[in-house]
Protein backbone atom coordinates (compact mmCIF):
# COMPACT_ATOMS: atom_id res chain seq x y z
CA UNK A 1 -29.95 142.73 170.99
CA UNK A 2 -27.49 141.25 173.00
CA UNK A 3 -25.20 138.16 171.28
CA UNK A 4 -23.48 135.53 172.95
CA UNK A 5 -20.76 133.39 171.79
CA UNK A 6 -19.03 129.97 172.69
CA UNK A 7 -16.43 131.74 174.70
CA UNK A 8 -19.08 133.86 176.96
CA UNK A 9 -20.93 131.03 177.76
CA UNK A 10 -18.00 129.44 178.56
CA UNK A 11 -16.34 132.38 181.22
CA UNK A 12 -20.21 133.02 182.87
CA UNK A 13 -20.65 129.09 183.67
CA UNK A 14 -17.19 129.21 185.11
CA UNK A 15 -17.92 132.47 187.05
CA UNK A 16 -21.38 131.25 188.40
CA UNK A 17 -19.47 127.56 189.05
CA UNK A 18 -21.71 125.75 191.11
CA UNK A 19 -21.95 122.66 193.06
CA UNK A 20 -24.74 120.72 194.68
CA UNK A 21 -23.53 121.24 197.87
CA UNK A 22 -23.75 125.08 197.55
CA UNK A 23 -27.81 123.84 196.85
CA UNK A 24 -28.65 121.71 199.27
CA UNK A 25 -25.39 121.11 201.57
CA UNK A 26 -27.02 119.09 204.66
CA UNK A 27 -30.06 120.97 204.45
CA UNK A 28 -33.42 118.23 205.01
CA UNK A 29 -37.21 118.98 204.72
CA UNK A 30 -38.86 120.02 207.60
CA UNK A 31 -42.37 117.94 207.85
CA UNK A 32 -44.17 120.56 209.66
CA UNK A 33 -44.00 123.19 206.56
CA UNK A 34 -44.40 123.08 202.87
CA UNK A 35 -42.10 122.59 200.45
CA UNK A 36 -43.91 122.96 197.26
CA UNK A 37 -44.60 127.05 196.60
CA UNK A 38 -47.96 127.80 196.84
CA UNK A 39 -48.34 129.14 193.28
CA UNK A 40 -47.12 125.49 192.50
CA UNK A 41 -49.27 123.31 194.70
CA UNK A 42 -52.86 122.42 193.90
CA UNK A 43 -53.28 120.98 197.63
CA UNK A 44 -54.48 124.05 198.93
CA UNK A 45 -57.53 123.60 196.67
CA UNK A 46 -58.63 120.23 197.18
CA UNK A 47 -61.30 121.12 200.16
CA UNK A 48 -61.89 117.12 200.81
CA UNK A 49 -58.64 117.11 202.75
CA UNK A 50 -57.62 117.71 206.18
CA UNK A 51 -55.06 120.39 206.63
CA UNK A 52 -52.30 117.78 207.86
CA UNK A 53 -53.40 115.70 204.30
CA UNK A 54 -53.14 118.81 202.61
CA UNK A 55 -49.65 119.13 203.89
CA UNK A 56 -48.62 115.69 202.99
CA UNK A 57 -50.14 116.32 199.31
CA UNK A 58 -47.93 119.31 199.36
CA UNK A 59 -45.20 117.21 200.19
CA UNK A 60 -45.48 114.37 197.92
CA UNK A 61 -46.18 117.31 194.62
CA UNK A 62 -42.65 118.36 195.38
CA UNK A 63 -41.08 114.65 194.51
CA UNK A 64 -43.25 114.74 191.51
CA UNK A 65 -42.02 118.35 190.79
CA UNK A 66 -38.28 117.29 190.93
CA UNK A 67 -38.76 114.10 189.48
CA UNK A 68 -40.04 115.62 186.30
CA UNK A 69 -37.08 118.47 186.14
CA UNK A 70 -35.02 115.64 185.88
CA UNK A 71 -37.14 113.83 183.67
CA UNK A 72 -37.49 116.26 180.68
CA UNK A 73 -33.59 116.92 181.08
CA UNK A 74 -32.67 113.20 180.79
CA UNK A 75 -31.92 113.78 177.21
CA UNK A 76 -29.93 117.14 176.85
CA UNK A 77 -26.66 115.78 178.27
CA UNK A 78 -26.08 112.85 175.52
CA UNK A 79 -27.09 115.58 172.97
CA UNK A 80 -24.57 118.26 173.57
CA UNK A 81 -21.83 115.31 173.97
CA UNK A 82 -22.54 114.21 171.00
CA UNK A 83 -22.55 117.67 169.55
CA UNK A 84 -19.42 118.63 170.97
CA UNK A 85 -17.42 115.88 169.23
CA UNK A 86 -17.97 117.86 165.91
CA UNK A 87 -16.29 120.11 166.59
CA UNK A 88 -13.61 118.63 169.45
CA UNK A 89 -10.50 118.86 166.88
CA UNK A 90 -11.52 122.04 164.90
CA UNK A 91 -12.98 124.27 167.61
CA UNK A 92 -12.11 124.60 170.88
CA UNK A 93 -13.91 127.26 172.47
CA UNK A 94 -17.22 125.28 170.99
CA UNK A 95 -16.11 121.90 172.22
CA UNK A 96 -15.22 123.53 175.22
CA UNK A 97 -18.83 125.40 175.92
CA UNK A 98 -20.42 122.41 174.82
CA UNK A 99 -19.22 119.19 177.34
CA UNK A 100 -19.11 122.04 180.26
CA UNK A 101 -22.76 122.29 179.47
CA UNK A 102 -22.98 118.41 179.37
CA UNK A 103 -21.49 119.00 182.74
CA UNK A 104 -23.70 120.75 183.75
CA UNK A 105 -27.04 119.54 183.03
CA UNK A 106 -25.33 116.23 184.54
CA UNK A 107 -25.16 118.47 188.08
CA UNK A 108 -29.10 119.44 187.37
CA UNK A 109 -30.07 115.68 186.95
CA UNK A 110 -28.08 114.57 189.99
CA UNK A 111 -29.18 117.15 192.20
CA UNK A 112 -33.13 116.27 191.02
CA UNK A 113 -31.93 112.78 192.55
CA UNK A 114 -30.78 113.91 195.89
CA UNK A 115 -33.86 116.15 196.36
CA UNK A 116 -35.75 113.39 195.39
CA UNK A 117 -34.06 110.85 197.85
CA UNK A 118 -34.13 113.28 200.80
CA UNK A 119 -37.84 113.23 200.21
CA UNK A 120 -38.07 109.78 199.85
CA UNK A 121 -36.29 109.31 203.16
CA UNK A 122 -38.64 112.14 205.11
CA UNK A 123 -42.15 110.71 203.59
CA UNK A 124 -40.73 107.36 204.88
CA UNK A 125 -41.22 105.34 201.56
CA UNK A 126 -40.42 105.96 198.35
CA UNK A 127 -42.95 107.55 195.67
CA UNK A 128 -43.84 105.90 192.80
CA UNK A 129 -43.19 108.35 190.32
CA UNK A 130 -43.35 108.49 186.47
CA UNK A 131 -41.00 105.81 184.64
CA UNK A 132 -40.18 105.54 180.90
CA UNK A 133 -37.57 108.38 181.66
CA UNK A 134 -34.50 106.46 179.18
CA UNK A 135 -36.99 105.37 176.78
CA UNK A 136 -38.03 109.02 176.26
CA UNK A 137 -34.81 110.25 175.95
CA UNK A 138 -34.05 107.38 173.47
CA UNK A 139 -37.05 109.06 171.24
CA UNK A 140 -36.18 112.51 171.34
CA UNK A 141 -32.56 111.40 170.28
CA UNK A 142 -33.83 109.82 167.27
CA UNK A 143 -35.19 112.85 165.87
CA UNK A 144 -33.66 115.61 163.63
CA UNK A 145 -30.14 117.94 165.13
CA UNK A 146 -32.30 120.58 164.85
CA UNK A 147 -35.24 119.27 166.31
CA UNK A 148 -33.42 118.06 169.78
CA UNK A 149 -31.44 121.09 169.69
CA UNK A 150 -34.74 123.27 169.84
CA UNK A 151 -36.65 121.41 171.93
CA UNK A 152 -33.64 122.08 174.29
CA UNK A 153 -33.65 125.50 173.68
CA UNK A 154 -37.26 125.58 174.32
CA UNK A 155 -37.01 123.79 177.60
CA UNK A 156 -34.06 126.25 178.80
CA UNK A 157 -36.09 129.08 178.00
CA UNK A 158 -39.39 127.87 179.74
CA UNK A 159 -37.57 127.10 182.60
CA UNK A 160 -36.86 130.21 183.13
CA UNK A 161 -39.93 131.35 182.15
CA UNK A 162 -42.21 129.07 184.91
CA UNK A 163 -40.01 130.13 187.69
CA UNK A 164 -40.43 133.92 186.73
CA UNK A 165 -44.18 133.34 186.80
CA UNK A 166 -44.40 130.80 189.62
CA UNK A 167 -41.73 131.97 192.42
CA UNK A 168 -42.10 135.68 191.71
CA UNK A 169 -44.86 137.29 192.24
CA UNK A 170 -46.95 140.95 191.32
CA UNK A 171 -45.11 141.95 194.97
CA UNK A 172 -41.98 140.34 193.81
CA UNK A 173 -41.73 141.92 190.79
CA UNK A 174 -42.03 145.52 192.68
CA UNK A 175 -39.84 144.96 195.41
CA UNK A 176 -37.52 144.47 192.52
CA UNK A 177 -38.38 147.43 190.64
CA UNK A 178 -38.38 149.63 193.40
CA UNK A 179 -34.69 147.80 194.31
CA UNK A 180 -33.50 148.66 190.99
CA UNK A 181 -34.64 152.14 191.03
CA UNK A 182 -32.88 152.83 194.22
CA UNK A 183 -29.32 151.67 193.11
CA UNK A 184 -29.94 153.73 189.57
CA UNK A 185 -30.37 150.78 187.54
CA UNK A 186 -33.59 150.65 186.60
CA UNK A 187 -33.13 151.83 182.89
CA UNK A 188 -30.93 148.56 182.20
CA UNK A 189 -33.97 146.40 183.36
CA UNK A 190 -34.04 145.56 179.66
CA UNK A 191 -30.26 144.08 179.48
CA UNK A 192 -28.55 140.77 180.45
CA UNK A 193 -26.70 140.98 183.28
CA UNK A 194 -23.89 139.72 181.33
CA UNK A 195 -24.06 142.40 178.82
CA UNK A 196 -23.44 145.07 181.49
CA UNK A 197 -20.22 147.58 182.18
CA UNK A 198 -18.28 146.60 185.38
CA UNK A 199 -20.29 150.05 187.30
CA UNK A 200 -23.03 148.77 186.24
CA UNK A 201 -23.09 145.32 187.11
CA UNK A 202 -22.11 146.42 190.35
CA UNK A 203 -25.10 148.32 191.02
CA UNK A 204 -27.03 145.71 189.34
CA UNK A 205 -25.65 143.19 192.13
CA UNK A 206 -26.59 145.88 194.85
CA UNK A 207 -30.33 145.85 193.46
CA UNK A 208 -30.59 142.75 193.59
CA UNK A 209 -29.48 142.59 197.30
CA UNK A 210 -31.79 145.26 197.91
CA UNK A 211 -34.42 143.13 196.32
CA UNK A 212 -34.41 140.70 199.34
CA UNK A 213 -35.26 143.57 201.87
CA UNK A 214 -31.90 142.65 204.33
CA UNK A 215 -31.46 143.80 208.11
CA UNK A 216 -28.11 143.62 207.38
CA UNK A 217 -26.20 144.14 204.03
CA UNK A 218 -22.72 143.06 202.96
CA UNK A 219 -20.73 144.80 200.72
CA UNK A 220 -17.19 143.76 198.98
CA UNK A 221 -15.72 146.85 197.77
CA UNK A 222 -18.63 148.49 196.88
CA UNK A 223 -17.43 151.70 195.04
CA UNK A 224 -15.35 149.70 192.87
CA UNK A 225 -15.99 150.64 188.89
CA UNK A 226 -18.21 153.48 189.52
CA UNK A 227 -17.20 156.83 188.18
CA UNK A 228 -17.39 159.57 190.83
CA UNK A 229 -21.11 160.37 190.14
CA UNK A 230 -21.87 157.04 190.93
CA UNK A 231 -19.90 157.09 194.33
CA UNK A 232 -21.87 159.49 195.74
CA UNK A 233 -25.46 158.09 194.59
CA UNK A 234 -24.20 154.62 196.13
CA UNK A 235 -22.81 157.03 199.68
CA UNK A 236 -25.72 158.80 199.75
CA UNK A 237 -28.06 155.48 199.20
CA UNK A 238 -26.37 153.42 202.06
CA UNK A 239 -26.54 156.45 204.43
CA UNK A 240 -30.26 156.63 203.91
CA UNK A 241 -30.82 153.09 203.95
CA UNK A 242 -29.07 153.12 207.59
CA UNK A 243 -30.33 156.48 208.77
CA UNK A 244 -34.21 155.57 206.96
CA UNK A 245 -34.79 151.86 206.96
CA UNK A 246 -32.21 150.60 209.95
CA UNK A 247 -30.04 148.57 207.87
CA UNK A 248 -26.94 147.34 209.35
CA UNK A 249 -24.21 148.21 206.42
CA UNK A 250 -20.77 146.04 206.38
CA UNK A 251 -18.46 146.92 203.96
CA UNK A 252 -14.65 145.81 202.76
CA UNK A 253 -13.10 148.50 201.57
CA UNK A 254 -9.31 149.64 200.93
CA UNK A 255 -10.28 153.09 200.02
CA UNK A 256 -9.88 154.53 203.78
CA UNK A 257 -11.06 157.76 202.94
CA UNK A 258 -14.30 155.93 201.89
CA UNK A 259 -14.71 153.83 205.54
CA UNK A 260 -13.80 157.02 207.61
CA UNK A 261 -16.53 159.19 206.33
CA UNK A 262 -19.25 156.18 205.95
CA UNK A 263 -18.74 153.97 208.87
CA UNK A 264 -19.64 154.39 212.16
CA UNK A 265 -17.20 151.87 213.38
CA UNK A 266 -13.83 150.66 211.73
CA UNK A 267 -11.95 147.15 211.73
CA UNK A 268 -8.27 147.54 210.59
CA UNK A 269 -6.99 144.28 209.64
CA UNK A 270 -3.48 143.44 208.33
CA UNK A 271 -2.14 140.01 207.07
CA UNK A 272 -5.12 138.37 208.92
CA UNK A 273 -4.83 140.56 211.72
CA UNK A 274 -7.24 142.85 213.87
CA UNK A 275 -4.89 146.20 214.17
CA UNK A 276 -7.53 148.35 215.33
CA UNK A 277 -10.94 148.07 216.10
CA UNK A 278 -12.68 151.42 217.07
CA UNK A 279 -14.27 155.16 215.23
CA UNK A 280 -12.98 156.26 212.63
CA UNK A 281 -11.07 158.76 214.64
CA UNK A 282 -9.57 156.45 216.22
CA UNK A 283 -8.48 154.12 213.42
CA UNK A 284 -6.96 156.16 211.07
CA UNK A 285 -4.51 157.61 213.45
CA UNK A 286 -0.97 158.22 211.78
CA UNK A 287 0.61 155.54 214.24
CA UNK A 288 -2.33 152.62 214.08
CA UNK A 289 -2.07 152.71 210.13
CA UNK A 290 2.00 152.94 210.24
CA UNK A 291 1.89 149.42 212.04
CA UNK A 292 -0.49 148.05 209.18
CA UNK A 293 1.33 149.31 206.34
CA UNK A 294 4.68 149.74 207.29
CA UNK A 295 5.25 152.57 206.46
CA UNK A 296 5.16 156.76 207.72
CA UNK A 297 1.13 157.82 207.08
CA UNK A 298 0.21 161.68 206.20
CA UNK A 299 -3.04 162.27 208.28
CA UNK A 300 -4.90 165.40 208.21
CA UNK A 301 -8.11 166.48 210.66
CA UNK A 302 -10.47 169.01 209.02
CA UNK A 303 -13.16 170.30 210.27
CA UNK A 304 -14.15 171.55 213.99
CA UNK A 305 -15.34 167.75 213.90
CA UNK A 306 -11.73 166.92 213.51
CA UNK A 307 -12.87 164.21 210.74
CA UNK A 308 -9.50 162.43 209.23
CA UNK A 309 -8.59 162.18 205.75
CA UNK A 310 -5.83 159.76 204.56
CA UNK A 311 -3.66 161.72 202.11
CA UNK A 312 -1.26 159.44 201.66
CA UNK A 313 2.06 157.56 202.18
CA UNK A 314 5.03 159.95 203.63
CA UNK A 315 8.00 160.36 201.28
């Protein structure tokens, strides 16, 4: 069973380190389609309406729906301040954890607001939506630490829960299965992501790209962390996904060796750069890589192919 400390907590928020603008940037809701997921809306099922009503009921569930994510959270903020205080002399990492958590249920509340405005300002008047929100938060705060602190915990962990059940569905789930079998991770499905190896969060990361079925998949050093065995599962998987399925596969690499026998076609950048744009053959050439580097390049062709391999700097 996986354990978790102040200090984790701490390092994945500030990896993950979001902002509302990375939600909803200038992004506004179209009219013409829904916005509520269907395994969320009941306006599908009232047959009394016309499909444009329908619509509009869908429309007006999703300001309820956001209104209420910020509703039930109203509370959680003031808690963990107050928690974190306790311990704001005595224990940093816990003080720490705790007011960057304030922080960020602070970031869920106000981004429930701007969602909420930007469907205000689409619906062309504002919904009257359930009040009382301060009030509630006022009584849960007057109950028992450990009361607050596990209704919290329960509301995290539902959370989660609901959007598991109501954004993914049976086809979800085995697009994702099937994801994670083809990048070899299937037998951590188990584990927190969090709790995994630096191969095998990388392969972890790939699934999950996978997942979403891409025409076109970016990669950022993708071989990075994995052992050799590894290497040539993840070669062999993004030949077949190109060769197979059509994907379009763009990849950063430094290992050269690695771009001239997967790649098709090479970019050769230095210092911002575009040195060389062309086959592999024609990229790692002993002079085009001497102008990147600067420095002498040992190239070898093998093969009747003529394929190059990169051995090295010259002494």
């Amino acid at each position: 069973m996986s354990t978790y400390s102040y200090a984790d907590c701490l390092k994945n928020s500030y990896r993950v380190n979001w902002k509302i603008s990375d939600v909803i940037g200038e992004r506004h809701f179209d009219t013409a389609r829904s916005w509520l997921p269907s395994r969320l809306s009941g306006a599908a099922r009232v047959t009394s309406l016309t499909p444009d009503e329908k619509m509009t009921l869908n429309h007006v569930e999703m300001g309820a729906y956001a209104h209420l994510f910020g509703f039930v959270e109203e509370f959680i903020a003031p808690r963990m301040v107050g928690l974190a205080r306790d311990f704001a002399l005595d224990d940093r990492e816990a003080f720490d954890a705790l007011t960057n958590f304030a922080a960020e249920e602070v970031k869920h509340m106000n981004l429930f607001k701007q969602i909420r405005d930007r469907i205000d300002g689409k619906m062309g008047f504002p919904l009257e939506l359930l009040g009382g929100q301060q009030e509630t938060a006022r009584f849960v705060l007057s109950k028992s630490r450990g009361a607050v602190l596990l209704l919290t915990a329960c509301i995290e962990w539902f959370t989660q829960r609901h959007y598991l059940e109501c954004f993914e569905g049976a086809e979800d789930l085995l697009r994702a299965r099937e994801a994670m079998t083809l990048a070899g991770v299937l037998d951590l499905a188990d584990q927190s992501v969090d709790a995994l190896a630096g191969g095998e969060r990388q392969r972890a990361l790939l699934a999950r790209a996978l997942a979403q079925e891409p025409r076109t998949l970016l990669l950022d050093e993708p071989t990075s962390h994995l052992d050799l065995r590894h290497q040539r599962h993840l070669i062999g998987l993004l030949r077949r996904l190109n060769r197979e399925r059509g994907m379009t596969v763009v990849f950063v690499t430094h290992d050269l060796n690695l771009a001239g026998e997967l790649a098709d076609r090479l970019l050769l950048l230095s210092g911002g750069r575009v040195i060389r744009l062309g086959t592999p053959a024609e990229v790692l050439d002993e002079t085009v890589l001497e102008r990147a580097y600067g420095c002498p390049v040992w190239v070898e062709r093998l093969g009747a192919g003529g394929r190059p391999v990169v051995l090295g700097a010259r002494l």
